[in-house]
Protein backbone atom coordinates (compact mmCIF):
# COMPACT_ATOMS: atom_id res chain seq x y z
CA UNK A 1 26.14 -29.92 30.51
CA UNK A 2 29.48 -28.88 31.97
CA UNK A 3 32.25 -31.51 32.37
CA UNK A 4 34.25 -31.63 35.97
CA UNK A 5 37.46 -31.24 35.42
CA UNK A 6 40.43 -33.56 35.93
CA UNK A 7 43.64 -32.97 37.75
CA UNK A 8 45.51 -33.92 40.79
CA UNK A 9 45.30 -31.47 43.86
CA UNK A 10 46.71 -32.26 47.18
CA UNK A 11 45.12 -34.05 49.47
CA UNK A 12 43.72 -32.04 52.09
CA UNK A 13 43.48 -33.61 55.83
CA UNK A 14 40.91 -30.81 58.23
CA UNK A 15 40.55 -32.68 61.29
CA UNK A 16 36.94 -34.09 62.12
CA UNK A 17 36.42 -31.82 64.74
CA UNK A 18 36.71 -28.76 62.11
CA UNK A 19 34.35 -30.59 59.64
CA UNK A 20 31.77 -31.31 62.20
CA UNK A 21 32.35 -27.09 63.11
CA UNK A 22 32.15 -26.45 59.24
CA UNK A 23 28.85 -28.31 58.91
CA UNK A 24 26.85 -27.52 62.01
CA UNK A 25 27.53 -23.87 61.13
CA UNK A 26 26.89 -24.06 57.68
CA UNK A 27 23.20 -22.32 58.12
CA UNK A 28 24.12 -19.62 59.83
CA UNK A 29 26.97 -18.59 57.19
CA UNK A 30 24.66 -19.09 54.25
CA UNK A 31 22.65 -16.86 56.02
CA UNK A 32 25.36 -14.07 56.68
CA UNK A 33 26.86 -15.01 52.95
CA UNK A 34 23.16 -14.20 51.21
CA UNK A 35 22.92 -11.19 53.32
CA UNK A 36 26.43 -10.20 52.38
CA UNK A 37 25.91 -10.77 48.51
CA UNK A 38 22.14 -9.03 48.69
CA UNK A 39 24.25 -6.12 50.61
CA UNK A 40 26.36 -5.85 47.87
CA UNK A 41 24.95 -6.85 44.80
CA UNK A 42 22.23 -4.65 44.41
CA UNK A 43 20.45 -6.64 41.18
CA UNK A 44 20.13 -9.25 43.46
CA UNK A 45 18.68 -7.38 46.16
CA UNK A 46 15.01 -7.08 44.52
CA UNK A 47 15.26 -10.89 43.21
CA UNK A 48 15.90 -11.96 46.82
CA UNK A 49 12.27 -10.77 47.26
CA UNK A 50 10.82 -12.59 44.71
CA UNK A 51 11.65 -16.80 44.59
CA UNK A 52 15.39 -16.48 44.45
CA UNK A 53 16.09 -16.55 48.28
CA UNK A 54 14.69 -20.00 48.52
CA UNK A 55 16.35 -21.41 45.81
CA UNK A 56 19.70 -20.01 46.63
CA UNK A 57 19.85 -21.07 50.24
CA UNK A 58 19.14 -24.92 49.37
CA UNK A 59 21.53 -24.75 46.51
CA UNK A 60 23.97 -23.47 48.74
CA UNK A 61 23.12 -25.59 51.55
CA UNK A 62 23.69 -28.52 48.69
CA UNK A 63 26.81 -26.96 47.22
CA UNK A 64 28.61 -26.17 50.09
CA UNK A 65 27.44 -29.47 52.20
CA UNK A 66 28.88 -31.19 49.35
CA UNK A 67 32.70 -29.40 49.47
CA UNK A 68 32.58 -30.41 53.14
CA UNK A 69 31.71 -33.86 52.31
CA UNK A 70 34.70 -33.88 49.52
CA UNK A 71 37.01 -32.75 52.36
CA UNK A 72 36.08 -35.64 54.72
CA UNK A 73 36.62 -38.20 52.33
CA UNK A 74 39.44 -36.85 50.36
CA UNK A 75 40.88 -40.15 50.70
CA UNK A 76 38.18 -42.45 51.51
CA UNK A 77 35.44 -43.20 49.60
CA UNK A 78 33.60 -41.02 46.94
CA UNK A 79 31.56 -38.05 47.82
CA UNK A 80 28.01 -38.45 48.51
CA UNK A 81 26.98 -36.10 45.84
CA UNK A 82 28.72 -36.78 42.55
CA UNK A 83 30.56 -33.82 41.33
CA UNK A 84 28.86 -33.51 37.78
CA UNK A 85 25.10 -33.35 40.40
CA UNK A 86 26.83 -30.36 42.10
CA UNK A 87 28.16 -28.59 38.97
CA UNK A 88 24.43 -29.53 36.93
CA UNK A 89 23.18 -27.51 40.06
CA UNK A 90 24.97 -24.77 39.05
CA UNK A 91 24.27 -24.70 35.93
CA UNK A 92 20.68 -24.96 35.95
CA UNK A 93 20.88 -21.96 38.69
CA UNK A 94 22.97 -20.00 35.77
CA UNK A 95 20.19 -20.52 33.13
CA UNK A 96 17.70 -18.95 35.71
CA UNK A 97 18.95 -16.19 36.11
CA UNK A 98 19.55 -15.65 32.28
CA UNK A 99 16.00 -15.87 32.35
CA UNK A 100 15.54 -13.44 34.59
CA UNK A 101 17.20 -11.25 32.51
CA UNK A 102 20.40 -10.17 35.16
CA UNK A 103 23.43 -10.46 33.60
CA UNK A 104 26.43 -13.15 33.67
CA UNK A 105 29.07 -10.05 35.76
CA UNK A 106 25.87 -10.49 38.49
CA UNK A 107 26.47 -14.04 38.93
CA UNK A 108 29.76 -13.85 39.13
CA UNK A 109 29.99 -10.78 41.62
CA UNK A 110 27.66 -12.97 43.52
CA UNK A 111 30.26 -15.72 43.58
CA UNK A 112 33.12 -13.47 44.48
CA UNK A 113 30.88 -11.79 47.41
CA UNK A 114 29.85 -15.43 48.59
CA UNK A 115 33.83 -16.95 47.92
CA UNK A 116 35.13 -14.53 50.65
CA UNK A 117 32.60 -14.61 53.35
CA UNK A 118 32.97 -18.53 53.02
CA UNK A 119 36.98 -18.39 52.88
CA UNK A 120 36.88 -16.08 56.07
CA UNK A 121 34.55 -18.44 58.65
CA UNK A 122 36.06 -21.81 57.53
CA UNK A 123 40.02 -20.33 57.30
CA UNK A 124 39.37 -19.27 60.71
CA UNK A 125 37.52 -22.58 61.92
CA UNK A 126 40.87 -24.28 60.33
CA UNK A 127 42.97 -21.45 62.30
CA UNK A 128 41.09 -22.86 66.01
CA UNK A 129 41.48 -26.44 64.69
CA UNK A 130 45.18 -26.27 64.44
CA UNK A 131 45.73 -26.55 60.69
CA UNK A 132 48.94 -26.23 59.96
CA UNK A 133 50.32 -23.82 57.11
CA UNK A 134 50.47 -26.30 54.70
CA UNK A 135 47.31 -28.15 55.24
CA UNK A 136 45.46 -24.49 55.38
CA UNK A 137 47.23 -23.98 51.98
CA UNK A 138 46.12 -27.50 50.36
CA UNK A 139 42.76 -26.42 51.94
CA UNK A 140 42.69 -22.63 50.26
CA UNK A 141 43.79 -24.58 46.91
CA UNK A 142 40.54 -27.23 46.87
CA UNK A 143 38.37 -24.38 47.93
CA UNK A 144 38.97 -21.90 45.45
CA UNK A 145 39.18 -24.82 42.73
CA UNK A 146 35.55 -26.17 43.59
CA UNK A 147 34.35 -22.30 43.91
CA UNK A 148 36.17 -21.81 40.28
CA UNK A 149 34.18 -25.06 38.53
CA UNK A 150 31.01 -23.94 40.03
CA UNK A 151 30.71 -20.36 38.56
CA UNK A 152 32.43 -21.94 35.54
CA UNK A 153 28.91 -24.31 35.42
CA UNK A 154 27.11 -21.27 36.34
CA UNK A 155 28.60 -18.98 33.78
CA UNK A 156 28.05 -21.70 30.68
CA UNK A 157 24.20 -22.11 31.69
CA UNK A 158 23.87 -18.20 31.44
CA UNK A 159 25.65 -18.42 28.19
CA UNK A 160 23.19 -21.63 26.63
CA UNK A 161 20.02 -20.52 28.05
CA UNK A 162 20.90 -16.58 26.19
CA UNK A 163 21.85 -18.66 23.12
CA UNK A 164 18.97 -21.04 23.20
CA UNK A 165 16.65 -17.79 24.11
CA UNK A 166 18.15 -15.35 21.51
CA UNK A 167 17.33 -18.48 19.22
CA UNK A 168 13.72 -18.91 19.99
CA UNK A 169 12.97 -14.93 20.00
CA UNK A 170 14.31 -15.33 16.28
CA UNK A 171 12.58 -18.10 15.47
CA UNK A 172 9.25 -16.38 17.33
CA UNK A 173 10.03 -13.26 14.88
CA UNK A 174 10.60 -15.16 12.05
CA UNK A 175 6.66 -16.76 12.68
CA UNK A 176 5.18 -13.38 13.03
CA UNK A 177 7.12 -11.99 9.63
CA UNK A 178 5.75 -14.78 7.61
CA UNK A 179 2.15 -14.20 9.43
CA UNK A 180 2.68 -10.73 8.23
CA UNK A 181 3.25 -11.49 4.80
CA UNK A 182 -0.25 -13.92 4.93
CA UNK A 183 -3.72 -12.56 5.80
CA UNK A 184 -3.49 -12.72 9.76
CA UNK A 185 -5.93 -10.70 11.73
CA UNK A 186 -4.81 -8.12 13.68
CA UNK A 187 -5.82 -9.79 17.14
CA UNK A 188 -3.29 -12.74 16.14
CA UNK A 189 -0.74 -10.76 15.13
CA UNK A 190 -1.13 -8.74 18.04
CA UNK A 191 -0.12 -11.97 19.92
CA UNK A 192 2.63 -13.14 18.09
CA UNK A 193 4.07 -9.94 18.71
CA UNK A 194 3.65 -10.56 22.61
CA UNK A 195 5.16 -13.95 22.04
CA UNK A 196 8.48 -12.73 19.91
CA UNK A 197 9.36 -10.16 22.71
CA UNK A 198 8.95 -7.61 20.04
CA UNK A 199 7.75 -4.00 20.60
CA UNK A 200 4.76 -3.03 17.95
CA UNK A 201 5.86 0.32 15.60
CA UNK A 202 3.38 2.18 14.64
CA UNK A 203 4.32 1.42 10.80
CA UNK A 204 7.17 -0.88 9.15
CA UNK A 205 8.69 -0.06 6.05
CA UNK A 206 10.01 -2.74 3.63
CA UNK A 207 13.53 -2.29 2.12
CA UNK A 208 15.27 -4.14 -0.49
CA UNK A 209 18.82 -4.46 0.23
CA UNK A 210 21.91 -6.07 -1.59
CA UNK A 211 23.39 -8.36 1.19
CA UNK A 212 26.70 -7.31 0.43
CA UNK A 213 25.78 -3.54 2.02
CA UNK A 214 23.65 -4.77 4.91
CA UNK A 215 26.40 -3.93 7.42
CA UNK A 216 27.11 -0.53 6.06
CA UNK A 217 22.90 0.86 6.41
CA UNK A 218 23.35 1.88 10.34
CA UNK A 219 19.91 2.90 10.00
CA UNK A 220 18.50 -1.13 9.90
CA UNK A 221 20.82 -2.51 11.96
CA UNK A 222 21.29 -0.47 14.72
CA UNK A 223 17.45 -1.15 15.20
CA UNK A 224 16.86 -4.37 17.37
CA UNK A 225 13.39 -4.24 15.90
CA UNK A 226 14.14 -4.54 12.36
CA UNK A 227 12.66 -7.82 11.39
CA UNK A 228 14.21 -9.34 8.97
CA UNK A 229 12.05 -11.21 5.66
CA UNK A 230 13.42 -15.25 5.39
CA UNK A 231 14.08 -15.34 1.47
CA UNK A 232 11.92 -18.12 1.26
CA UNK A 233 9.17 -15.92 2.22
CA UNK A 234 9.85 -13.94 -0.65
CA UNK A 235 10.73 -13.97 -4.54
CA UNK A 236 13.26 -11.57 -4.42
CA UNK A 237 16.06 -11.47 -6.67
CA UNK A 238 19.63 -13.43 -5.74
CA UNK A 239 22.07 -11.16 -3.58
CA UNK A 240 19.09 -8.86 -2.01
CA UNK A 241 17.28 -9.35 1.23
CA UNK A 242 14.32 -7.64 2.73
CA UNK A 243 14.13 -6.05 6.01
CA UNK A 244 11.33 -4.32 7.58
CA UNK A 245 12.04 -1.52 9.19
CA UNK A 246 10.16 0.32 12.12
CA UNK A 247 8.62 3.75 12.44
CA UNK A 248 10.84 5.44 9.64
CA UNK A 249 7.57 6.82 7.67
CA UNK A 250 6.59 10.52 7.43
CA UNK A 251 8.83 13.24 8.46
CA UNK A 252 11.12 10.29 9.06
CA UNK A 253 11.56 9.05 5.75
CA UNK A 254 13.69 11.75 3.93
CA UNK A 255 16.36 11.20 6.71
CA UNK A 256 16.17 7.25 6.87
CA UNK A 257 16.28 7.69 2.57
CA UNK A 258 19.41 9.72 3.07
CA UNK A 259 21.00 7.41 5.68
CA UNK A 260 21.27 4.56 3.03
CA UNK A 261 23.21 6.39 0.44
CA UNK A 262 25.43 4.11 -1.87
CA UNK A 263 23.57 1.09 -1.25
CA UNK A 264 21.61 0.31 -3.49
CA UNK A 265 18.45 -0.17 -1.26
CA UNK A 266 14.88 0.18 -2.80
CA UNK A 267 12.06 2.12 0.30
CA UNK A 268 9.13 0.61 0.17
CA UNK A 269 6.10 2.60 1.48
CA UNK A 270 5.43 2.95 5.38
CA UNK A 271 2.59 0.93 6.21
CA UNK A 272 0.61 0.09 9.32
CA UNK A 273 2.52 -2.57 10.87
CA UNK A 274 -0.07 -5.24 10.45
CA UNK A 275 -0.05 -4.01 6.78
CA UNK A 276 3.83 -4.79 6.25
CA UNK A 277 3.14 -7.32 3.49
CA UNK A 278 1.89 -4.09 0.89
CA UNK A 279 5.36 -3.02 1.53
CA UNK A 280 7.01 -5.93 0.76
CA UNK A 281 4.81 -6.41 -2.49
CA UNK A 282 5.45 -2.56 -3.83
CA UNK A 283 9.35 -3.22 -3.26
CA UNK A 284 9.71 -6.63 -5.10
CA UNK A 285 7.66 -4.83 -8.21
CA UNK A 286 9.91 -2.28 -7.51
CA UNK A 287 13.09 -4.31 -8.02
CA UNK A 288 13.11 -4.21 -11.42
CA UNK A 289 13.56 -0.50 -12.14
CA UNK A 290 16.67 -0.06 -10.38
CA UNK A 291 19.93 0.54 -12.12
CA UNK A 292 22.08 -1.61 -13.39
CA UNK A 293 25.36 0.11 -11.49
CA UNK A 294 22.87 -0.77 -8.09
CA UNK A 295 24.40 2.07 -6.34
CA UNK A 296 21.66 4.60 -5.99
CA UNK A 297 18.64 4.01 -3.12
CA UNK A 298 15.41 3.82 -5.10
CA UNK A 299 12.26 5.32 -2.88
CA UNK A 300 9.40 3.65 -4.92
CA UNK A 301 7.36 7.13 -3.47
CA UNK A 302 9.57 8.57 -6.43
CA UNK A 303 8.31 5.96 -9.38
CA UNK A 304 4.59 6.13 -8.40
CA UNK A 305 3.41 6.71 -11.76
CA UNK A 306 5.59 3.48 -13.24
CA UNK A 307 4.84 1.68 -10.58
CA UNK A 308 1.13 2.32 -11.49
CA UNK A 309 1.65 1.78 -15.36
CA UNK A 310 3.87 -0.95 -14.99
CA UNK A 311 1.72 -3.52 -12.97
CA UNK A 312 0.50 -5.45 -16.13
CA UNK A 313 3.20 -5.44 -18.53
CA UNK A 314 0.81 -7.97 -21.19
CA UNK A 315 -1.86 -5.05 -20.74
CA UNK A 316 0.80 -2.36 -21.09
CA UNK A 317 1.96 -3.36 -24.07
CA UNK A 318 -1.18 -4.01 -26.18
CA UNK A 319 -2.46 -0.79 -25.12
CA UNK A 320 0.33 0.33 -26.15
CA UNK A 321 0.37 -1.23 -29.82
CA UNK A 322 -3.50 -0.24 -29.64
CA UNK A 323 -2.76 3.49 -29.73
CA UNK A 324 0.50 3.44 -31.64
CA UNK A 325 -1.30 1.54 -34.44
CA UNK A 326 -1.92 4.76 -36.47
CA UNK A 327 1.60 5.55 -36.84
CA UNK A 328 2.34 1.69 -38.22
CA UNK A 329 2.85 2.35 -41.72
CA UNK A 330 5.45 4.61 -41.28
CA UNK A 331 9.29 3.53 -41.45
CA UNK A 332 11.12 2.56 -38.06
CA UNK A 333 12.81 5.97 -37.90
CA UNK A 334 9.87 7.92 -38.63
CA UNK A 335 7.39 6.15 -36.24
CA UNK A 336 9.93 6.51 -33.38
CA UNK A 337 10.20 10.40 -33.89
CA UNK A 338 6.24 10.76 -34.08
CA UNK A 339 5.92 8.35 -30.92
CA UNK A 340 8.72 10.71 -29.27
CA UNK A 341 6.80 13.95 -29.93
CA UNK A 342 3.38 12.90 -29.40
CA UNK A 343 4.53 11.80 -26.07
CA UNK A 344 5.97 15.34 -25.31
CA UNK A 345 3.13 16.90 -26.98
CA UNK A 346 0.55 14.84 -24.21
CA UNK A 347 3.14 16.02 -21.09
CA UNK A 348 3.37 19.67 -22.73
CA UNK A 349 -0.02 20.19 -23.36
CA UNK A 350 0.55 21.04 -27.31
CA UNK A 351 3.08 23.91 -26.82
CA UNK A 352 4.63 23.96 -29.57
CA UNK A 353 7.58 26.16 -28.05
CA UNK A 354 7.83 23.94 -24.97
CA UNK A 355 8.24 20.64 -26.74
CA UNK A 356 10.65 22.24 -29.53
CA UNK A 357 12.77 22.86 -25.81
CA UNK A 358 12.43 19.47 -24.71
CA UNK A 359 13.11 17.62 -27.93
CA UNK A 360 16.03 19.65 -28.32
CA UNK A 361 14.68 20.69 -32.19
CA UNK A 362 13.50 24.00 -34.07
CA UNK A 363 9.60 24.50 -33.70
CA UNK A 364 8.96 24.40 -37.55
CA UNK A 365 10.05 20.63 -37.53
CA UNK A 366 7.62 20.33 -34.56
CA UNK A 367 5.00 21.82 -36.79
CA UNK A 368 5.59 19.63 -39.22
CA UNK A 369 4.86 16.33 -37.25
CA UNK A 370 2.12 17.29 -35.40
CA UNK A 371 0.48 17.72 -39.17
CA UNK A 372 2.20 14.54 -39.58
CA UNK A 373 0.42 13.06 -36.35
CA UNK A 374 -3.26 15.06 -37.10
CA UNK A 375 -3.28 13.40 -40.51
CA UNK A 376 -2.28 9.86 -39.10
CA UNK A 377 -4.67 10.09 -35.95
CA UNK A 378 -7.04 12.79 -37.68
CA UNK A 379 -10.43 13.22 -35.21
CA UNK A 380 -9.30 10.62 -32.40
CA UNK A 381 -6.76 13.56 -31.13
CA UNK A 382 -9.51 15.55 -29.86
CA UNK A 383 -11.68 12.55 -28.37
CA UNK A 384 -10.72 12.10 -24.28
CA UNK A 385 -10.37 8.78 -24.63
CA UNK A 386 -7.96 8.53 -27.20
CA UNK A 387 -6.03 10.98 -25.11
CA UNK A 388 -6.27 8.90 -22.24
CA UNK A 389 -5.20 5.74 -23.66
CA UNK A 390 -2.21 7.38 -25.39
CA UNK A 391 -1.08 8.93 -22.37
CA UNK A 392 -0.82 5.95 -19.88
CA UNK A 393 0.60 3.84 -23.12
CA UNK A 394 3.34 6.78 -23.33
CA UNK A 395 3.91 7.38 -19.74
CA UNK A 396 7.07 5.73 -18.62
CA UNK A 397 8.71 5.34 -22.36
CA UNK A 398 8.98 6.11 -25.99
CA UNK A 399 9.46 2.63 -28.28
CA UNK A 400 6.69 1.49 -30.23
C-alpha cells in the first residue's frame, strides 16, 4: 500500500463559515464533478452505467469530506479519517478499474476533470468568505497536494493489480501448456483456455529455439498468444526453449519458416491445438539432427523420412548389422564402398548409368561391385524383403 508523504505545508486557516459552505455543498458538486468527468471522459461514460457511479460518489463523498476535515483542524487535532484510510481508498479504486480493463491516462484524466471543477466552487466559496491572497494561496497549495497523493495511490493500484494480473494470466497459461503436454480432454482444456484469457488457434505449432535468438524471431513474439513451454516441462537441450506458436500451419508455414531465418529454430508440425504435445514430441526428436553451426531453421516436414527411421536407434542399428552382415568379411575399405553403392543402387533403382553419376565413378567399376554385391548377397537381392530391410537400414546413411 502507498505511503503518505511527509513534508511541511503551510498552515491553512478557511474560516468556519466557508467550511460549513464547503461541506453542506459537497453533494451537489460531486454531482456536477461526476457529470463533468462522464462529459468528458468518454471511457467512463459507459462504466458510469454499470456499478461505477455508486462507488465513485461515496469515495468522493469520503475523499473530499476528509480534505475538508484536514482544513478544519489544520492545527487542532488529527483528522477524523487517517490519511493512509483516504489514500488505501484510492488505491483500491485504482486496482478496479485495472480490472476493468480502462487504462491508468483514464484515471488520471478523471482526476484532472474532477481537480478543476473542485478548485473552481471552493476558490470561489474562499473568494465570498474573504480569504485573503495568501491564505487562498496556502489553500490552492494543500489542495492540489492532497489531489496529487490521491491519484499517486490511484495510479500505483492500477500499476499492482496489472502486475499481479499479467502474473496470474501467466501463471493460468503456464497450467494449460503443461495440461497440453499431458492427456487432458478437450472439454478441460477448453476451460483452462477460458480461465488463461487466451484465445483458442485453430492449430499450434511447436518450435525449438536457441534463447539467445528469441528476440530476433518477430514472428513468436509479436504474437501475444504464443505460449511459451516451462523447460521443466520438457527435456530439451541447454540454451533452447520451446514456444508454441498459433495458426502458422498450411499456406502459413512457408512464410512463418522464412521469417526465422538465421536462427537456428527447428518447426515442428501444426497440430490441432489440443494436440500441441505431438508437436512438441516431433521437435525434441528433432533436435538432434540439426547442425552443429545452429544457424539454419530445421522444418522437421523436411526430415520426415529420418525422423521415421530414426525413432529406435537400438532397432536401427541391428537391422542395420542384420542386412550388412553379407558384406562382413570384406576389408573396412571395401565393405564401405559396397555399402555406398548398394545404397545408391536401392534409391536408383539399379541404373547402372545413374548411380555411376551419383557416385561420381565410371560405370565399369559400378559393374564390377554389383557382381561383387550379387555374389555376396546372391538370391536375397531379388526377395522383397531383403529389399525392404536394406532400404530402411540404408536410408538416412552409409557406415556399416
Amino acid at each position: 500500500m502507498p505511503e503518505p508523504a511527509t513534508g511541511a505545508p503551510r498552515i491553512v486557516d478557511l474560516p468556519r463559515e466557508t467550511l460549513e459552505a464547503m461541506r453542506a455543498g459537497l453533494p451537489a458538486l460531486v454531482d456536477r464533478m461526476v457529470e463533468a468527468v462522464i462529459a468528458e471522459v468518454p471511457l467512463l461514460a459507459q462504466a458510469a452505467q454499470e456499478s461505477w457511479r455508486p462507488v465513485i460518489d461515496t469515495s468522493a463523498q469520503l475523499l473530499l469530506g476528509s480534505l475538508i476535515d484536514e482544513l478544519g483542524t489544520s492545527t487542532g487535532p488529527p483528522t477524523a479519517v487517517p490519511m493512509q484510510e483516504v489514500l488505501d481508498i484510492a488505491h483500491r479504486f485504482g486496482r478496479r478499474e485495472a480490472r476493468n480493463g480502462r487504462p491508468a491516462e483514464v484515471q488520471l484524466a478523471a482526476y484532472r476533470v474532477g481537480a478543476r471543477e473542485l478548485w473552481r466552487d471552493w476558490s470561489a466559496l474562499a473568494a465570498q468568505g474573504g480569504v485573503d491572497r495568501d491564505q487562498v494561496s496556502a489553500f490552492a497549495e494543500m489542495f492540489f497536494a492532497y489531489l496529487d497523493l490521491i491519484s499517486a495511490a490511484g495510479v500505483a493500484g492500477h500499476a499492482q493489480e496489472q502486475s499481479r494480473s499479467g502474473l496470474d494470466r501467466e501463471r493460468r497459461r503456464e497450467r494449460l501448456v503443461r495440461m497440453l503436454l499431458s492427456d487432458t480432454a478437450s472439454d478441460e482444456l477448453d476451460l483452462a483456455a477460458e480461465y488463461a484469457t487466451w484465445a483458442t488457434p485453430r492449430t499450434l505449432t511447436a518450435v525449438a529455439m536457441p534463447t539467445r535468438q528469441e528476440r530476433g524471431a518477430t514472428a513468436i513474439t509479436s504474437d501475444p498468444r504464443t505460449l511459451r513451454v516451462p523447460d521443466d516441462a520438457v527435456d530439451s537441450r541447454i540454451g533452447m526453449h520451446v514456444v508454441l506458436v498459433c495458426d502458422v500451419g498450411g499456406s502459413a508455414r512457408a512464410s512463418f519458416v522464412a521469417s526465422l531465418a538465421g536462427t537456428g529454430a527447428v518447426v515442428g508440425p501444426a497440430r490441432s491445438w489440443t494436440d500441441a504435445q505431438s508437436s512438441v514430441r516431433r521437435v525434441l526428436r528433432a533436435m538432434c539432427f540439426r547442425r552443429p553451426d545452429g544457424g539454419d531453421v530445421l522444418d522437421t516436414e523436411e526430415i520426415l523420412p529420418e525422423l521415421v527411421v530414426g525413432a529406435d536407434a537400438d532397432a536401427l542399428a541391428d537391422l542395420r548389422a542384420r542386412a550388412l552382415a553379407p558384406l562382413a568379411d570384406f576389408p573396412e575399405a571395401s565393405r564401405d564402398r559396397l555399402t555406398e553403392t548398394l545404397r545408391s543402387c536401392l534409391l536408383h533403382q539399379g541404373r547402372r548409368d545413374d548411380i555411376a553419376a551419383d557416385l561420381f565413378v565410371s560405370p565399369s567399376t559400378i559393374r564390377y561391385r554389383l557382381r561383387q554385391l550379387r555374389d555376396a548377397y546372391g538370391d536375397r537381392l531379388r526377395d522383397p524383403r531383403t529389399i525392404a530391410e536394406l532400404t530402411v537400414a540404408l536410408a538416412i546413411g552409409t557406415s556399416s
